[in-house]
Protein backbone atom coordinates (compact mmCIF):
# COMPACT_ATOMS: atom_id res chain seq x y z
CA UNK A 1 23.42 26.09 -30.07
CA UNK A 2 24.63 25.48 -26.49
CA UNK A 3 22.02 28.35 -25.78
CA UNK A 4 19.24 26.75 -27.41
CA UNK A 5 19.87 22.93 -25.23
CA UNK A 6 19.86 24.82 -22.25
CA UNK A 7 17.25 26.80 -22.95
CA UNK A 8 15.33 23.38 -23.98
CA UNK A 9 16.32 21.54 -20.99
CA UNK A 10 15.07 24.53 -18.55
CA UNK A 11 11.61 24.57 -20.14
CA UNK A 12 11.68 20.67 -19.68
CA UNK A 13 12.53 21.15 -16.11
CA UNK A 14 9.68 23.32 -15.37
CA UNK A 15 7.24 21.37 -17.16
CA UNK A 16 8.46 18.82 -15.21
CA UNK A 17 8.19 20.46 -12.05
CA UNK A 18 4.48 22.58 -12.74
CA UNK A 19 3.38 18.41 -13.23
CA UNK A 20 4.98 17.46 -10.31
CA UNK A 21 3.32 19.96 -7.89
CA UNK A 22 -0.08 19.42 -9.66
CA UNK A 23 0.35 15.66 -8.84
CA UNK A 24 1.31 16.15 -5.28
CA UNK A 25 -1.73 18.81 -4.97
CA UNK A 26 -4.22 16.49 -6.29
CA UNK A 27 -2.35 13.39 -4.16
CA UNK A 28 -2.71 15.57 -0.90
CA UNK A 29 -6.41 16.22 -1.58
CA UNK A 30 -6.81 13.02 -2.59
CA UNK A 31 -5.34 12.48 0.73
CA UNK A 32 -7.65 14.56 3.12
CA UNK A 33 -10.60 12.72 1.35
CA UNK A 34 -9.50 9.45 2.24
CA UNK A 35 -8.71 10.71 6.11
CA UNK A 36 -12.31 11.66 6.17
CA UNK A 37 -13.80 8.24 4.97
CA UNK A 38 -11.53 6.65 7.53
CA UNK A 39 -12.67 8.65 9.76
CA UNK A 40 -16.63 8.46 8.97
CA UNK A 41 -16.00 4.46 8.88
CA UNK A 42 -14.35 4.49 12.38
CA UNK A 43 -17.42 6.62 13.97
CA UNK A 44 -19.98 4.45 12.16
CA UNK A 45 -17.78 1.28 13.52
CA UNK A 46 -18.35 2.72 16.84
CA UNK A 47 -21.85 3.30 16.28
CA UNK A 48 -22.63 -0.28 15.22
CA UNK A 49 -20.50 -1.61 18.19
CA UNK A 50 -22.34 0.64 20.57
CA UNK A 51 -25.51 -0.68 18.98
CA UNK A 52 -24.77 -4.51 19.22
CA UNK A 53 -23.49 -4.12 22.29
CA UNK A 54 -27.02 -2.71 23.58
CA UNK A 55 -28.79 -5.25 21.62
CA UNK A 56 -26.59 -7.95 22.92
CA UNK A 57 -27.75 -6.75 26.87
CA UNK A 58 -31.02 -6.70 25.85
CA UNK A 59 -31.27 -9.99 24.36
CA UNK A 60 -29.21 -11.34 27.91
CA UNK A 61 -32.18 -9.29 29.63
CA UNK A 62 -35.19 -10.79 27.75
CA UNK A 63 -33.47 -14.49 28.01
CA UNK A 64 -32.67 -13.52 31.41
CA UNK A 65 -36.50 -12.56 32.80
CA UNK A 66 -37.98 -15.13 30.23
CA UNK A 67 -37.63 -18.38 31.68
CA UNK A 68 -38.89 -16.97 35.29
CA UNK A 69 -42.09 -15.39 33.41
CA UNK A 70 -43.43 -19.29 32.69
CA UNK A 71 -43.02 -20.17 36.19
């Protein structure tokens, strides 16, 4: 009987542990995926900032040159 429990109980222990590393396999993919949208989001970020930032010169530029142009 005492053969049997502990039997039982190492079974449940690697069950236990075969779930565990499949949850911490999928977690660390899971992981990586969410790294690389971070890090697509923070290039795109920089992108847009680059972008405004042009678009904001140009705007000072054409405000800038306007006002002499109806002189």
């Amino acid at each position: 009987m005492k053969n049997i429990a502990f039997i039982g109980a190492l079974v449940i222990s690697i069950g236990l542990i075969i779930f565990l590393y499949q949850r911490l396999t999928a977690t660390e993919a899971a992981l990586r995926v969410a790294e690389q949208h971070f890090a697509d989001c923070q290039q795109v970020t920089f992108q847009l900032q680059n972008q405004l930032s042009a678009d904001e010169k140009s705007a000072e530029a054409k405000s800038a040159t306007a006002p002499s142009a109806k002189h």
